[in-house]
C-alpha atoms as a PDB file:
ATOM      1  CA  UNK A   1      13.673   9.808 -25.388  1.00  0.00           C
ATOM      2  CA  UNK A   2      10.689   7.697 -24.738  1.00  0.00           C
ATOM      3  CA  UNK A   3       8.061  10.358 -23.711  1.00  0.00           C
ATOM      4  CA  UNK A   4       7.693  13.833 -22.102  1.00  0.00           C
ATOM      5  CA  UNK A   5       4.792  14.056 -19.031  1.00  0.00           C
ATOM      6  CA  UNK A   6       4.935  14.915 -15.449  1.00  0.00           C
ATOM      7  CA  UNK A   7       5.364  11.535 -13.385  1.00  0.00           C
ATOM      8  CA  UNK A   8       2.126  11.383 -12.144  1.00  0.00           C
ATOM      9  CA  UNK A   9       0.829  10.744 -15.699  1.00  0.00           C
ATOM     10  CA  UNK A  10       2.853   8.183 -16.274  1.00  0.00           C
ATOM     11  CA  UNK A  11       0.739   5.052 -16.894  1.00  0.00           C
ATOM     12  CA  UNK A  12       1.853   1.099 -15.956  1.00  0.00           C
ATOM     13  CA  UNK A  13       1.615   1.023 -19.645  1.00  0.00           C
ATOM     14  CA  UNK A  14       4.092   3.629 -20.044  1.00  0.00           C
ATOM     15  CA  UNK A  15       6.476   1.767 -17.479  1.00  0.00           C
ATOM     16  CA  UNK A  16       5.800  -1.240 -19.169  1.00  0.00           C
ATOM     17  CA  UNK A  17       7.727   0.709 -22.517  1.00  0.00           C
ATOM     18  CA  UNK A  18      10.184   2.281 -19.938  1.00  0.00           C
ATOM     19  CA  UNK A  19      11.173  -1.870 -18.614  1.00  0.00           C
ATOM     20  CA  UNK A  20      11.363  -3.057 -22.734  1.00  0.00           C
ATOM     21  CA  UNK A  21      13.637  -0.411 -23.735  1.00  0.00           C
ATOM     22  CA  UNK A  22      15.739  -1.411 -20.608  1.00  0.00           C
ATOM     23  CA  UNK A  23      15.416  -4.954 -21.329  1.00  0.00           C
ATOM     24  CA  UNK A  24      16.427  -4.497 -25.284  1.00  0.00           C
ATOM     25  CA  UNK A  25      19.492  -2.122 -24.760  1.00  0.00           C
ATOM     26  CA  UNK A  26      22.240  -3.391 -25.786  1.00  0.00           C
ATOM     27  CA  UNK A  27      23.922  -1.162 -22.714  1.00  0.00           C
ATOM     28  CA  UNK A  28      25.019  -1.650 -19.688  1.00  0.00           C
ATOM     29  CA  UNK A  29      24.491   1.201 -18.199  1.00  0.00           C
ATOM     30  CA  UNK A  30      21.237   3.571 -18.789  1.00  0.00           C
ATOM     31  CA  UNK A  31      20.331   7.238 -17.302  1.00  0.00           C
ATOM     32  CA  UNK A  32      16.834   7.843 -16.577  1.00  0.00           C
ATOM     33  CA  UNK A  33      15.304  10.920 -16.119  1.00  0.00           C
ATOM     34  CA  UNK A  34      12.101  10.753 -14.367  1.00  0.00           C
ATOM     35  CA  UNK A  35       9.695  13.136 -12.275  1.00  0.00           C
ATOM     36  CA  UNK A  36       9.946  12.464  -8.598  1.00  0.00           C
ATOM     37  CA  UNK A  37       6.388  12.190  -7.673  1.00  0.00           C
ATOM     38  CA  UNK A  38       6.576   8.336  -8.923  1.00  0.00           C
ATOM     39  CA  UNK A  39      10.101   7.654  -9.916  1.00  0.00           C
ATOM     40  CA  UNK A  40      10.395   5.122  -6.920  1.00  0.00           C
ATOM     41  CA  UNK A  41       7.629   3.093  -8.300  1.00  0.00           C
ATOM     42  CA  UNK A  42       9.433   2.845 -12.036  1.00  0.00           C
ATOM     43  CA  UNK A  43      12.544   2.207  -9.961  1.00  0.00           C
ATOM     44  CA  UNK A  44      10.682  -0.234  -8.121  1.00  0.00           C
ATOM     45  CA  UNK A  45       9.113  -2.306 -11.425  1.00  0.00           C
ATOM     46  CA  UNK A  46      12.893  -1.689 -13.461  1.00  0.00           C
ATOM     47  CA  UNK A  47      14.498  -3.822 -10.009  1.00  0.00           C
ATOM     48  CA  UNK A  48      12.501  -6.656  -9.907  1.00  0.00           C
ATOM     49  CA  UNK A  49      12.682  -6.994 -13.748  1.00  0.00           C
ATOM     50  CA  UNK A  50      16.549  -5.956 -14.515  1.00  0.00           C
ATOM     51  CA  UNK A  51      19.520  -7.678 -12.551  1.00  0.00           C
ATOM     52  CA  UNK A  52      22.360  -7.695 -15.204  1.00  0.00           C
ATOM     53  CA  UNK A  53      22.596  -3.849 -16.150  1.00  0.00           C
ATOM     54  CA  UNK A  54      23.057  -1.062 -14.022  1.00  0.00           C
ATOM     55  CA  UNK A  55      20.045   1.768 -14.042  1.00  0.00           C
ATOM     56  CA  UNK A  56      20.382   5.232 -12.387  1.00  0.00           C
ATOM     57  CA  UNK A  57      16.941   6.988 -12.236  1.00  0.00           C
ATOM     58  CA  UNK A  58      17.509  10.592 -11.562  1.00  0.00           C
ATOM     59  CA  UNK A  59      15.708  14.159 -11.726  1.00  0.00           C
ATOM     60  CA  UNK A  60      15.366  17.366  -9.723  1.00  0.00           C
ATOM     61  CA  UNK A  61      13.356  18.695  -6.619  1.00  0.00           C
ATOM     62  CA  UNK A  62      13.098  22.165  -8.109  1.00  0.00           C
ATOM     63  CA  UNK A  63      12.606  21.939 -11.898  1.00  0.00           C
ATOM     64  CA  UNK A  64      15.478  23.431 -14.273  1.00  0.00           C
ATOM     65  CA  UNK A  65      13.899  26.495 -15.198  1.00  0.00           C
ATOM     66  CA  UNK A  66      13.877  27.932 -11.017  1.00  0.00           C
ATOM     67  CA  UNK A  67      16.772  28.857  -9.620  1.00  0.00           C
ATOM     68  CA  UNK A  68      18.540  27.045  -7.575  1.00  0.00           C
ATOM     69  CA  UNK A  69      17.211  23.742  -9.312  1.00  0.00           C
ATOM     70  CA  UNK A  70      18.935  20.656  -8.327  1.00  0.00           C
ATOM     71  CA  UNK A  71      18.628  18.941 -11.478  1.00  0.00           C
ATOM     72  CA  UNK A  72      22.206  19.861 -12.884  1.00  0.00           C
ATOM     73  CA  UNK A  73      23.407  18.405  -9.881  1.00  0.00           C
ATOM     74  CA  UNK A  74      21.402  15.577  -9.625  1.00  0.00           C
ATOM     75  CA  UNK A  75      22.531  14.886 -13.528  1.00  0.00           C
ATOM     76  CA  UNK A  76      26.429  14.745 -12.939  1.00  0.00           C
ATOM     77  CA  UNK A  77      25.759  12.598  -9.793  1.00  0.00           C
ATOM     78  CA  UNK A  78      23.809  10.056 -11.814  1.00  0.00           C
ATOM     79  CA  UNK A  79      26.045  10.007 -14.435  1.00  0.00           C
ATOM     80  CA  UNK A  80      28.961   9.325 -12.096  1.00  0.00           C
ATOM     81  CA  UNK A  81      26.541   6.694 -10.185  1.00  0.00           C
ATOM     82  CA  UNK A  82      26.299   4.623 -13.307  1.00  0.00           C
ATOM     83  CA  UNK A  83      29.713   4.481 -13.697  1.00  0.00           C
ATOM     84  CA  UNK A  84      30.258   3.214 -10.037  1.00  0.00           C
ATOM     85  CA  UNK A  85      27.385   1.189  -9.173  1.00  0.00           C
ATOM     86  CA  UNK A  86      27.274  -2.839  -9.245  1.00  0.00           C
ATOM     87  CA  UNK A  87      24.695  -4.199 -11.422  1.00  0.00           C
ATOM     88  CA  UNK A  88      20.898  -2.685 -10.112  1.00  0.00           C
ATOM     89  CA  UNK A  89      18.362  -0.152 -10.303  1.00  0.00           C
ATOM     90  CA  UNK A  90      19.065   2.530  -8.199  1.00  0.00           C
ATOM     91  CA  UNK A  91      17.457   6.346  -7.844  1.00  0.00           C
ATOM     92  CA  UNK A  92      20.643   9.371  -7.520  1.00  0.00           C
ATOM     93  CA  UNK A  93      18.822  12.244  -5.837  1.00  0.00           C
ATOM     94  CA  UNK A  94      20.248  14.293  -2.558  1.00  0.00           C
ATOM     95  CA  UNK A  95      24.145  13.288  -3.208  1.00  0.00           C
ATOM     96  CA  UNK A  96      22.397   9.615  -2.424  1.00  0.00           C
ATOM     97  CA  UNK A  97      22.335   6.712  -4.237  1.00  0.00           C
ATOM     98  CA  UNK A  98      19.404   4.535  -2.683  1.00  0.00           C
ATOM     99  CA  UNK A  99      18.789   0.892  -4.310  1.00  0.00           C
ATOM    100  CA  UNK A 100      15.328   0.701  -5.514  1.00  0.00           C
ATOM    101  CA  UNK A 101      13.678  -1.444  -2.916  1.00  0.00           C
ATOM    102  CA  UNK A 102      14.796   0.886   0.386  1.00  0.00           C
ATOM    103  CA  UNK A 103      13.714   4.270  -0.803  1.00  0.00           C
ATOM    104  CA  UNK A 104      11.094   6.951  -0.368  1.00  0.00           C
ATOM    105  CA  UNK A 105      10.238  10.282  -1.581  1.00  0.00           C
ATOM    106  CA  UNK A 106       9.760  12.367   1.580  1.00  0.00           C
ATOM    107  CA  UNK A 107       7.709  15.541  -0.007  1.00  0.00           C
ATOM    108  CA  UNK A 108       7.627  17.336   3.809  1.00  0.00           C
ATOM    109  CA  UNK A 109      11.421  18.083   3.852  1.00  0.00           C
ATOM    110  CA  UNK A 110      11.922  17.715  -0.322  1.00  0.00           C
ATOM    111  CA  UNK A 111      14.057  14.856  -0.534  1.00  0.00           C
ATOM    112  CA  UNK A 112      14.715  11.109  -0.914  1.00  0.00           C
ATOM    113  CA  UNK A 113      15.657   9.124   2.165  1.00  0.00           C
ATOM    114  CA  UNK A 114      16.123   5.608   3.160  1.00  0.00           C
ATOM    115  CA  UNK A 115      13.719   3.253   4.222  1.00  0.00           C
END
């Protein structure tokens, strides 16, 4: 675990430690969890950066702790993402994977869509 905020205090420092610890892995596949408010831009910085690993960003629309959170689901959907995925940084969110570069947040209806 690199750090523990809510995404919108995440710093481009802070994504700059996010890209090195992608870059120095040793693995080819990596799991991110990351709040949704700015998960597309870390996506966004990881796919410009990374093209020889595969990178599933991930989290949930409801936190854990309320009911109904989607983050459980979100998690087993990422994981089997990674697994599936050709080299890239994608985001698993909605049942969707999206690749980095064609994806928004839509915070009226709650949920990632292409773009």
């Amino acid at each position: 675990m690199l750090f523990l905020k809510d995404s919108l205090e995440i710093t481009q420092d802070n994504r700059a430690l996010i890209l090195s610890k992608c870059l120095e892995s040793e693995e080819d596949f990596i799991l991110i969890t990351h709040g949704t408010d700015t998960m597309v831009e870390t996506a966004q910085l990881l796919g410009v950066n990374i093209k020889n690993k595969t990178i599933v960003l991930f989290g949930a629309m409801l936190p854990y702790s309320v009911n109904q959170s989607d983050g459980l689901f979100n998690l087993g959907f990422a994981l089997s993402s990674v697994q599936n995925q050709p080299p890239g940084v994608y985001i698993a969110m909605n049942g969707q994977v999206f690749d980095f570069d064609k994806v928004q947040k839509n915070t009226s209806l709650g949920i990632f869509e292409n773009i």
